[in-house]
N, C-alpha and C. Protein backbone atom coordinates (compact mmCIF):
# COMPACT_ATOMS: atom_id res chain seq x y z
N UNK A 1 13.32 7.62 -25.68
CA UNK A 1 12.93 7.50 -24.29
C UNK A 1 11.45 7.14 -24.23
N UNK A 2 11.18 6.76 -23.75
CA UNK A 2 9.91 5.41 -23.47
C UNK A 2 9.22 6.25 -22.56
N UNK A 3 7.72 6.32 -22.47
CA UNK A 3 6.81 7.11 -21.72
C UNK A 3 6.90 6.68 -20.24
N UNK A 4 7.03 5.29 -19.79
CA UNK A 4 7.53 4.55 -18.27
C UNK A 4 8.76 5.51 -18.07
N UNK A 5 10.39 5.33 -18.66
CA UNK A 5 11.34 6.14 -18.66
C UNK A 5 11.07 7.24 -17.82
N UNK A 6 10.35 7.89 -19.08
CA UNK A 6 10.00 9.60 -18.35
C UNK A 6 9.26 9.65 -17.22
N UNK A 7 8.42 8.91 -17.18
CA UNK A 7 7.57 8.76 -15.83
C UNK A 7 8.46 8.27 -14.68
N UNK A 8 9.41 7.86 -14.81
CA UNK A 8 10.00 7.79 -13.51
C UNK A 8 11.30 8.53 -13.33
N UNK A 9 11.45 9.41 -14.20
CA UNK A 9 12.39 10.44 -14.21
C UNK A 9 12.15 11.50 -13.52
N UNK A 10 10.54 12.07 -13.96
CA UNK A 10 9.89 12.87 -13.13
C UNK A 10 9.65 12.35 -12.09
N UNK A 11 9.25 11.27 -11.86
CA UNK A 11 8.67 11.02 -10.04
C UNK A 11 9.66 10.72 -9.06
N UNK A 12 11.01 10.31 -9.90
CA UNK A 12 12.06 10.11 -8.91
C UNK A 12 12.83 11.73 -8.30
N UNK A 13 12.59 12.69 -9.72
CA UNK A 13 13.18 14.13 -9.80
C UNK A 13 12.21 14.67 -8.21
N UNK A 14 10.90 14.26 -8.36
CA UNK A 14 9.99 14.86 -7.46
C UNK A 14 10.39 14.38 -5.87
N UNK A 15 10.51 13.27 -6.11
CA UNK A 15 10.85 12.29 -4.84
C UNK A 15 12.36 12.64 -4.03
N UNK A 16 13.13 13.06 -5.00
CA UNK A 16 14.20 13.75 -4.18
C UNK A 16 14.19 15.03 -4.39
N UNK A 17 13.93 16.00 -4.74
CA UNK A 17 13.72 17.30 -4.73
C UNK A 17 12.67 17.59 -3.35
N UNK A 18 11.44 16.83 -2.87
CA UNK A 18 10.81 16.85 -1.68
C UNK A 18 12.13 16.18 -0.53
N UNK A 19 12.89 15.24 -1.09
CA UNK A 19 13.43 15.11 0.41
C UNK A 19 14.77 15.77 0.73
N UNK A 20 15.22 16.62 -0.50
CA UNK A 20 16.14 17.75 0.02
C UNK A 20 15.95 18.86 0.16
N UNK A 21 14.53 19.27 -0.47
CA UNK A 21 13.61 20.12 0.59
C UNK A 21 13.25 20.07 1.87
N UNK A 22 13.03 19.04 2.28
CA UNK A 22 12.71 18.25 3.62
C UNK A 22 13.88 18.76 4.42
N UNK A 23 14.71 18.26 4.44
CA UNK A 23 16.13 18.82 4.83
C UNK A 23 16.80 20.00 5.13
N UNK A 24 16.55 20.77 4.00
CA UNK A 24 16.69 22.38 4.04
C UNK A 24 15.59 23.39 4.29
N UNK A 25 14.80 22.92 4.95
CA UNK A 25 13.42 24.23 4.93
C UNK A 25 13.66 23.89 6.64
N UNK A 26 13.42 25.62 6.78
CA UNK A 26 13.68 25.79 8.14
C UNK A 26 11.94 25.49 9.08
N UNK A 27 11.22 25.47 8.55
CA UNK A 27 9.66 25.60 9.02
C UNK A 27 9.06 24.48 8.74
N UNK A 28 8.68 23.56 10.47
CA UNK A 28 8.30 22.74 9.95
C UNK A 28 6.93 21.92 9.22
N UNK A 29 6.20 23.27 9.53
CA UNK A 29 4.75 22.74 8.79
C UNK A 29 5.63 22.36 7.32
N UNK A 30 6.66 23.18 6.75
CA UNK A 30 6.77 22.83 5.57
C UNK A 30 7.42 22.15 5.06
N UNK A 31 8.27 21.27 6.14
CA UNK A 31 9.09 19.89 5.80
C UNK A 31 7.93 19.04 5.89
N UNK A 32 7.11 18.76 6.83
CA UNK A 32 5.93 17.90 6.58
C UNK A 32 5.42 18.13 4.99
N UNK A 33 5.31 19.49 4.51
CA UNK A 33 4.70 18.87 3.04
C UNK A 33 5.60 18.70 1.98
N UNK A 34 6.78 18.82 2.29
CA UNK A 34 8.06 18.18 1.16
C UNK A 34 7.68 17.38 1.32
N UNK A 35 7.74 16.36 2.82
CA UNK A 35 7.52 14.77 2.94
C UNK A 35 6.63 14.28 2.37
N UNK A 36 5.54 15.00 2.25
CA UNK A 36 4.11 14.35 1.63
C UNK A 36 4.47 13.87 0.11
N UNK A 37 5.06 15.08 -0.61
CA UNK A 37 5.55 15.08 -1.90
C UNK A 37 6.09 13.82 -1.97
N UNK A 38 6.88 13.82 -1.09
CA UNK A 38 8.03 12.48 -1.53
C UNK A 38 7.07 11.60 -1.20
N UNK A 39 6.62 10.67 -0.10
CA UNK A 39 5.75 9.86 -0.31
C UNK A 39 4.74 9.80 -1.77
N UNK A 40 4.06 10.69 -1.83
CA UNK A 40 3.19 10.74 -3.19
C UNK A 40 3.72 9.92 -4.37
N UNK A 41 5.29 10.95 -4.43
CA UNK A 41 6.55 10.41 -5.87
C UNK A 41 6.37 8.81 -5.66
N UNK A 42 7.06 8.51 -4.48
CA UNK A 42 6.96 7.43 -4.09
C UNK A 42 6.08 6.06 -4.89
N UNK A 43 4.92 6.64 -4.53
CA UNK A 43 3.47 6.08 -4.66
C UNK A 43 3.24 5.67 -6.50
N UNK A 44 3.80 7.28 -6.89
CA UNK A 44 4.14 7.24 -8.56
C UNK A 44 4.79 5.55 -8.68
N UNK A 45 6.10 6.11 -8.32
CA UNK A 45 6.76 4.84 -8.37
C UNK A 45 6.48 3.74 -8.49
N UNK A 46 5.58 3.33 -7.64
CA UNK A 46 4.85 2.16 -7.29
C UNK A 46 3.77 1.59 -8.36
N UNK A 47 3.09 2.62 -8.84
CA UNK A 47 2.56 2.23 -9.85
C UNK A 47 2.66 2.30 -10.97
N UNK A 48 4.33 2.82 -10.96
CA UNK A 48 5.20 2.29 -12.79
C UNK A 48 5.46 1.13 -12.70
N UNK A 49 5.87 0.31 -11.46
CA UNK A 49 5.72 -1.04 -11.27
C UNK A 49 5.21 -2.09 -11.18
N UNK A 50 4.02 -1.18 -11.68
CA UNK A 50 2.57 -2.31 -11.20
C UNK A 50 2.30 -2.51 -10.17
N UNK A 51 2.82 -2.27 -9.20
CA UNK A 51 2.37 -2.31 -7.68
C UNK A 51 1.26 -1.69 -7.33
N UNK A 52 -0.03 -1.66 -7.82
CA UNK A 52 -1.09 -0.54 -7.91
C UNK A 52 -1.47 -0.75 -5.81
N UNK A 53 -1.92 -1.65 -5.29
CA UNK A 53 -2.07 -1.50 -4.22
C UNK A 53 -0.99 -1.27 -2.97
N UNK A 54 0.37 -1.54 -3.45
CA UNK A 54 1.41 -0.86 -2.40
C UNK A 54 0.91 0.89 -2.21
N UNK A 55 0.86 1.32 -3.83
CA UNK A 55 0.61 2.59 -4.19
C UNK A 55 -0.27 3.08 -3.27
N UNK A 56 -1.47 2.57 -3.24
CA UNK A 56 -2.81 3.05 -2.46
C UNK A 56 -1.82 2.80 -0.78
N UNK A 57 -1.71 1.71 -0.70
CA UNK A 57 -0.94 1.95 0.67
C UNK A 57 -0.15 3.03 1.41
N UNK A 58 0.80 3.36 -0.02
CA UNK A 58 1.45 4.05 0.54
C UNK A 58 0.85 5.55 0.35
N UNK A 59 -0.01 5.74 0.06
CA UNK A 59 -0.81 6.58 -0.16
C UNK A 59 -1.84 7.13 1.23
N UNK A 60 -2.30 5.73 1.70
CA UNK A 60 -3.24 6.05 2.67
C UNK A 60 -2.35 5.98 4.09
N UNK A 61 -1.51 5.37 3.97
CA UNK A 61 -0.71 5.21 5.68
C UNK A 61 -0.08 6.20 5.24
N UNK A 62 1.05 6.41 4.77
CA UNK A 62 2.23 7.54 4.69
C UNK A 62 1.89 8.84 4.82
N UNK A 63 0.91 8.81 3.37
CA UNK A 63 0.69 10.30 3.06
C UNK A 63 0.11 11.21 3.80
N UNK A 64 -1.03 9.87 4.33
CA UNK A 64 -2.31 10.43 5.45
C UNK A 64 -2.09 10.06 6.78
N UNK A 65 -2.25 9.12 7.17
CA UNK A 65 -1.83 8.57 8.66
C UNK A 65 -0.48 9.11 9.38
N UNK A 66 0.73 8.83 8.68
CA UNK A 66 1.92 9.27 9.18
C UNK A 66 2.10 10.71 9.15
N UNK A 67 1.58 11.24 8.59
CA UNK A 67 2.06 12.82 7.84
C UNK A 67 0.73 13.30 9.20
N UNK A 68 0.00 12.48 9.51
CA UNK A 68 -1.35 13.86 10.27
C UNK A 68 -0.45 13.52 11.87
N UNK A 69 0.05 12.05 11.94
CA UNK A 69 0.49 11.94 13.46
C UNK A 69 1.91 12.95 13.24
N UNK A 70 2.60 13.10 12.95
CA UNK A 70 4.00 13.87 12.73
C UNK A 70 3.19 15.32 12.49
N UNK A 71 2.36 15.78 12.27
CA UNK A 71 1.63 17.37 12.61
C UNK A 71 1.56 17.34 13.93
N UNK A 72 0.11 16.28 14.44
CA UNK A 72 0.09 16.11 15.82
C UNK A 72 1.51 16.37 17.06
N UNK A 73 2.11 15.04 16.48
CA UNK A 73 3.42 15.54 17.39
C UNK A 73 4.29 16.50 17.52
N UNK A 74 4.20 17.58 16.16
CA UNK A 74 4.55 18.74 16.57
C UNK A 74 3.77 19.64 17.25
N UNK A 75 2.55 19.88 16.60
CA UNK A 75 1.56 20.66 17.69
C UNK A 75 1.58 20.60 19.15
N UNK A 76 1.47 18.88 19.25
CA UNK A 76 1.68 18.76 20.65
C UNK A 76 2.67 19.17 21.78
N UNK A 77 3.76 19.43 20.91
CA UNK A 77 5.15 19.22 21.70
C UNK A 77 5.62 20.60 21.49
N UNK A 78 6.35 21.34 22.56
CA UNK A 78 7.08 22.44 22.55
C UNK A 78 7.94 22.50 21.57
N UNK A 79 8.22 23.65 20.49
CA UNK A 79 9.68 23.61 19.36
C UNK A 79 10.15 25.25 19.60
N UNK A 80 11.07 25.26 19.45
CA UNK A 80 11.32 26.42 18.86
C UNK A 80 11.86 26.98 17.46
N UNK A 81 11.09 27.31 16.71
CA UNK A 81 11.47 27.57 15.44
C UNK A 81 12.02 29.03 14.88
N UNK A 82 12.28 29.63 16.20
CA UNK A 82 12.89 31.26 15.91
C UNK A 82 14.26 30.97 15.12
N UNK A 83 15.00 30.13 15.94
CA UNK A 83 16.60 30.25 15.36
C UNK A 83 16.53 29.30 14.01
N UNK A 84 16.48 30.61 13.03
CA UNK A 84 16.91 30.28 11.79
C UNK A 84 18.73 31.07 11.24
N UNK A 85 19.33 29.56 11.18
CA UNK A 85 20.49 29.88 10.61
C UNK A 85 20.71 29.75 8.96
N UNK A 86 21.63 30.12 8.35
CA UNK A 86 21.97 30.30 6.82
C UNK A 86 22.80 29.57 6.76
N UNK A 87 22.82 28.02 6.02
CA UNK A 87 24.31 27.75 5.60
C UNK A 87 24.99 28.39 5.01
N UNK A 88 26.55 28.03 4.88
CA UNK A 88 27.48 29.27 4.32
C UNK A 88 27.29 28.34 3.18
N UNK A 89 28.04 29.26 2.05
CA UNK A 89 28.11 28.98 0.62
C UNK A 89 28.81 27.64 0.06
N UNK A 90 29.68 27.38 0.86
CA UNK A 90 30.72 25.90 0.66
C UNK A 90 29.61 24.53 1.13
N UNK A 91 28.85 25.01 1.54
CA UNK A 91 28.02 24.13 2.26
C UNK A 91 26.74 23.65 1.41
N UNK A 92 26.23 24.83 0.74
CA UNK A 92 25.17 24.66 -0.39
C UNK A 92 26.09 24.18 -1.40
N UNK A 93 27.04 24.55 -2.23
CA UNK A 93 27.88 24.15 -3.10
C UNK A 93 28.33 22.77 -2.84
N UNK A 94 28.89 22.02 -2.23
CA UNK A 94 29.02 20.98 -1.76
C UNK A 94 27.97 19.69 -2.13
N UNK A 95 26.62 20.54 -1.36
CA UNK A 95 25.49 19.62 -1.33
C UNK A 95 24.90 19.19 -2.39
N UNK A 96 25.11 20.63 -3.45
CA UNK A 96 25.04 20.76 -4.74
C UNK A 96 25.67 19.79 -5.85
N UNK A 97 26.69 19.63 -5.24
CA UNK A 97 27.93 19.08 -6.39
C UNK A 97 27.22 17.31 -5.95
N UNK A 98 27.27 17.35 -4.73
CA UNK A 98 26.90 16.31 -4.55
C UNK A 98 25.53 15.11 -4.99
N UNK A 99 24.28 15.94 -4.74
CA UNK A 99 23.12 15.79 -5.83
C UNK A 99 23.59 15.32 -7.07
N UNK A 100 23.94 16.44 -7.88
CA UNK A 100 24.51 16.62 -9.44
C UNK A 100 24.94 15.25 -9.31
N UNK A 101 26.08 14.81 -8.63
CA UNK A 101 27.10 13.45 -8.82
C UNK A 101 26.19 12.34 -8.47
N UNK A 102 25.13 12.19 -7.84
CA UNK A 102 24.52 11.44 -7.02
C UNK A 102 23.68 11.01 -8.44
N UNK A 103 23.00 12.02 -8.72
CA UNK A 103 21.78 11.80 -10.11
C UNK A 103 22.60 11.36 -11.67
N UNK A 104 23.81 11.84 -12.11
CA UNK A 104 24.73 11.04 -12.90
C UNK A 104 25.05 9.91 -12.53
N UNK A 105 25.35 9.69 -11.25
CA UNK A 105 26.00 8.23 -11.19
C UNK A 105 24.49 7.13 -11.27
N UNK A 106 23.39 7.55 -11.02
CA UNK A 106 22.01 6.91 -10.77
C UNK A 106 21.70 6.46 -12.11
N UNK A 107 21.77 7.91 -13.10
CA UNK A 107 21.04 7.49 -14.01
C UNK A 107 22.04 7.25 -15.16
N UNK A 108 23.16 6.92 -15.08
CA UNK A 108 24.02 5.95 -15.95
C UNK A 108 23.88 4.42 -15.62
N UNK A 109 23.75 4.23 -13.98
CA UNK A 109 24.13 2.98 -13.64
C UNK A 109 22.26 2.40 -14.09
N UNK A 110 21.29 3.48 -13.96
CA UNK A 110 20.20 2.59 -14.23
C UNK A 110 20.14 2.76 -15.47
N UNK A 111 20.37 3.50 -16.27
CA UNK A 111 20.12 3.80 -18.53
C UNK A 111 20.24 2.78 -18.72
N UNK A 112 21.20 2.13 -18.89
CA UNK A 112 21.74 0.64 -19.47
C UNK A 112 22.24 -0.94 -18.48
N UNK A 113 21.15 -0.63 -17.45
CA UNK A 113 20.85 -1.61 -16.74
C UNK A 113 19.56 -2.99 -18.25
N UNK A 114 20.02 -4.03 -17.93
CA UNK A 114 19.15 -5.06 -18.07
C UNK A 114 19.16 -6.05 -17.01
N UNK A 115 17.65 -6.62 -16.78
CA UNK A 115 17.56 -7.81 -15.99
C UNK A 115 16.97 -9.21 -16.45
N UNK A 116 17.01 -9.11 -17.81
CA UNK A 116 16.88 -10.61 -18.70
C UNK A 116 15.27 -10.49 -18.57
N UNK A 117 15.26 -11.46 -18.63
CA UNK A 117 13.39 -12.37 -18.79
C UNK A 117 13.13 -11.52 -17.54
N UNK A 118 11.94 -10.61 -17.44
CA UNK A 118 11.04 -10.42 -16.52
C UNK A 118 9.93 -11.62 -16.26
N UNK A 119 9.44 -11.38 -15.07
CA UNK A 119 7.94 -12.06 -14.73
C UNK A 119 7.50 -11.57 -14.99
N UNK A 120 6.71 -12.24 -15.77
CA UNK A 120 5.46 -11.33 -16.48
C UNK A 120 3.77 -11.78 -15.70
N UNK A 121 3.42 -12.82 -14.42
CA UNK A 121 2.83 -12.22 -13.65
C UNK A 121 2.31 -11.80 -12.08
N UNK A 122 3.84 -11.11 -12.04
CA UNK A 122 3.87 -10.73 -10.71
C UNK A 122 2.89 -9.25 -10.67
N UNK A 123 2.11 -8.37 -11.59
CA UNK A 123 1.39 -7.56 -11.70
C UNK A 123 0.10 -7.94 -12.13
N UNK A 124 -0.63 -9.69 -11.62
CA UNK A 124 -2.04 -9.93 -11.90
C UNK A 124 -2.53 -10.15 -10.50
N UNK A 125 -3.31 -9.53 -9.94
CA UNK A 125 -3.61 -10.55 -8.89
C UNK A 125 -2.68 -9.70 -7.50
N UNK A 126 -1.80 -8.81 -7.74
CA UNK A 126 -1.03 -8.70 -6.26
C UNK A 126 -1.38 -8.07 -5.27
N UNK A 127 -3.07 -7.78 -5.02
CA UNK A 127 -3.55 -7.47 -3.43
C UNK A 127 -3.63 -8.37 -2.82
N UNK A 128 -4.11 -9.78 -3.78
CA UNK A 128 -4.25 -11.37 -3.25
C UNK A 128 -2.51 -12.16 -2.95
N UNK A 129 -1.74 -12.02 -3.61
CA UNK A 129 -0.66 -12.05 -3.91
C UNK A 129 -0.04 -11.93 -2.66
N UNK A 130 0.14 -10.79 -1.89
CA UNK A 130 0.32 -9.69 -0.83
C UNK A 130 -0.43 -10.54 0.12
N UNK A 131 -2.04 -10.82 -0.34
CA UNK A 131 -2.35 -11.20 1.26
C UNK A 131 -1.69 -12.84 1.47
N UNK A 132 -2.01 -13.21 0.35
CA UNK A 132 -1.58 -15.02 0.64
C UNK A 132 -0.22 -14.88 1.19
N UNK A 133 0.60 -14.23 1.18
CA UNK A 133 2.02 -14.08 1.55
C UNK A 133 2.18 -13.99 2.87
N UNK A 134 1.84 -12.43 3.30
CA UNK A 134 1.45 -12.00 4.65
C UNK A 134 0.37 -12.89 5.77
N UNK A 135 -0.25 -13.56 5.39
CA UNK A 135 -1.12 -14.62 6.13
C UNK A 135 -0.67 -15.76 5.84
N UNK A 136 0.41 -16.18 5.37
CA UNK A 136 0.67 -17.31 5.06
C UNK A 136 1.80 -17.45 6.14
N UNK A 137 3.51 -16.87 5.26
CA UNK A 137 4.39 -17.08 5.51
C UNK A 137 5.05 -16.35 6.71
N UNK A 138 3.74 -14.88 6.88
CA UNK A 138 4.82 -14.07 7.57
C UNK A 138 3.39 -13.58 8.70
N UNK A 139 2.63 -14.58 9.07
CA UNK A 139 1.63 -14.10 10.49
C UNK A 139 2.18 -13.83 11.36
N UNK A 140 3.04 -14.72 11.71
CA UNK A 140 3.66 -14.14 13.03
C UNK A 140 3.83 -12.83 13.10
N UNK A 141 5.19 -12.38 11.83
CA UNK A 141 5.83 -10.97 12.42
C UNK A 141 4.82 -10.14 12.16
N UNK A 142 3.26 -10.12 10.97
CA UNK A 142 2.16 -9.30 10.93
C UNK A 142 2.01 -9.42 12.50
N UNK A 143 1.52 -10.23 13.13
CA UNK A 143 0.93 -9.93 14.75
C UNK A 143 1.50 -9.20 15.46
N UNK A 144 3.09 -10.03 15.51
CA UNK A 144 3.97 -9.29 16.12
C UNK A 144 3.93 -7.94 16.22
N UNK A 145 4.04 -7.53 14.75
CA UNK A 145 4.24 -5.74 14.93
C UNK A 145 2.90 -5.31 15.32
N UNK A 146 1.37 -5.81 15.14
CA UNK A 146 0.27 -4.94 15.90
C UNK A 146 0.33 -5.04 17.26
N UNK A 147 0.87 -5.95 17.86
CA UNK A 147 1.46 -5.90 19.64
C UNK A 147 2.31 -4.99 19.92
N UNK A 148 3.02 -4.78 19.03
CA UNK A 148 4.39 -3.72 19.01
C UNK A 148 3.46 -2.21 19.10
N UNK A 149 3.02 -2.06 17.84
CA UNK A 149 1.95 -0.65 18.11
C UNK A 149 1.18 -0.57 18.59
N UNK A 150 0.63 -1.65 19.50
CA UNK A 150 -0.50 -1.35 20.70
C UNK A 150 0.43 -1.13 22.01
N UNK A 151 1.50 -1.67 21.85
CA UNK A 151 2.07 -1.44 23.40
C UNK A 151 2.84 -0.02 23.21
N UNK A 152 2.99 0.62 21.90
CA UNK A 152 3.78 2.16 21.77
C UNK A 152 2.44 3.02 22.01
N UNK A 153 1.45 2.42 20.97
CA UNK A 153 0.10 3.49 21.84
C UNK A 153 -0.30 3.52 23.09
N UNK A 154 0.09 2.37 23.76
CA UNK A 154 -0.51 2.84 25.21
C UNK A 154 0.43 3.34 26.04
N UNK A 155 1.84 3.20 25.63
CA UNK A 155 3.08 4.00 26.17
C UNK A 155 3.01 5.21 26.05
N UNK A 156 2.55 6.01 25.06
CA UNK A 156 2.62 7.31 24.81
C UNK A 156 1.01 8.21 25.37
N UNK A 157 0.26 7.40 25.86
CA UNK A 157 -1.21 7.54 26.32
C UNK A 157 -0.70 7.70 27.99
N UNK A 158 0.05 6.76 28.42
CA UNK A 158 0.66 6.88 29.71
C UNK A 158 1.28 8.31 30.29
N UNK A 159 2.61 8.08 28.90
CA UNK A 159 2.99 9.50 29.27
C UNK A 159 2.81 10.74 29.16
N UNK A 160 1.70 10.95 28.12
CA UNK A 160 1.07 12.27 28.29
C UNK A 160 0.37 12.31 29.54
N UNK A 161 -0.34 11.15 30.25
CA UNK A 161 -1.07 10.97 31.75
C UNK A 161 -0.11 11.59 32.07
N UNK A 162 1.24 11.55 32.39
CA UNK A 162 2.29 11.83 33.48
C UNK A 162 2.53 13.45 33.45
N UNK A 163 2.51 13.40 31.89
CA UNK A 163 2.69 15.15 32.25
C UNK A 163 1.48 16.25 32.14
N UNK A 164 0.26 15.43 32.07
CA UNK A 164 -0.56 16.32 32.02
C UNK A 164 -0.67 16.48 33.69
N UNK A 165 -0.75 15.61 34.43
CA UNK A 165 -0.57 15.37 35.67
C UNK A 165 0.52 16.15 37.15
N UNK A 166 1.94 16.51 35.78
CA UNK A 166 2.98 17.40 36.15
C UNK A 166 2.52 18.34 36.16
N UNK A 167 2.20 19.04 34.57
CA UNK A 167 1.43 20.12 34.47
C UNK A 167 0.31 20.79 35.52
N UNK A 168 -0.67 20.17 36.06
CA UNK A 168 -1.63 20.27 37.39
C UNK A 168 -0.75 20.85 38.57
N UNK A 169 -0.02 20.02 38.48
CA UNK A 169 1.11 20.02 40.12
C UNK A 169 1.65 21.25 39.71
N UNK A 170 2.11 21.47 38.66
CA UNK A 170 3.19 22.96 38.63
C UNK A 170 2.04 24.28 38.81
N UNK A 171 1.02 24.20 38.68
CA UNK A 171 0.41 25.34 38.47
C UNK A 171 -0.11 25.70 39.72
């Protein structure tokens, strides 16, 4: 087994172990930091692939940006986190068996995977790589989506106006 191998044995082990943590933890400050985990693994990932700047990406939007607005929006927003239920036993067992089958069938179908001749250099150069692409071929939908998240930020700027505004009136 090859030191890459192991390295993505562990970061994939990490990467789903945070997101079926994610899943099963009743508290959510602490599904937010499964999630972090998994992003992080993620990030691993990324840079067994040479992807060193997806990595940082996904590092600085995911880990940090997405993970502080998803705090925010819970803080912000009413939850109730009293009702904690127990799955029954058929239910963990199940989920169990299921994992188990999920990670055998993964890591047979990837062990003795080949994909012939790699490129050997799609890992020189790919922040430039990335941008010539994205400014090249795909400006539009780049614009597109910053119109998209300027018109959700000022949607959600609106509607807190509305209920901070409710809020006044009810009191």
């Amino acid at each position: 087994m090859s030191g890459e191998l192991f390295a993505f044995f562990v970061l994939a082990l990490i990467a789903i172990a945070g997101g079926v943590l994610m899943l099963n933890l009743t508290k959510v400050v602490h599904m937010v930091v499964a999630l972090v985990f998994t992003f992080l693994a993620f990030a691993g990932l990324y840079v067994t692939l040479s992807a060193e700047f997806v990595a940082i990406v996904q590092v600085l939007i995911y880990s940090g940006a997405i993970t502080i607005i998803i705090l925010f929006g819970i803080m912000l927003t009413k939850h109730n986190d009293e009702e904690v239920r127990k799955p029954h036993f058929w239910k963990r067992l199940f989920v169990t068996i299921g994992i188990i089958a999920f990670f055998l069938v993964m890591y047979f179908s990837i062990n003795d995977l080949s994909f012939g001749s790699q490129a050997t250099t799609l890992h020189e150069d790919n922040a430039v790589q990335i941008g010539k692409e994205m400014y090249s071929k795909y400006i539009i939908p780049f614009e597109l989506t910053s119109v998209l998240l300027l018109v959700a930020l000022i949607g959600a700027i609106i509607l807190s106006k509305k209920d901070t505004k409710e809020g006044e009136a009810n009191e």
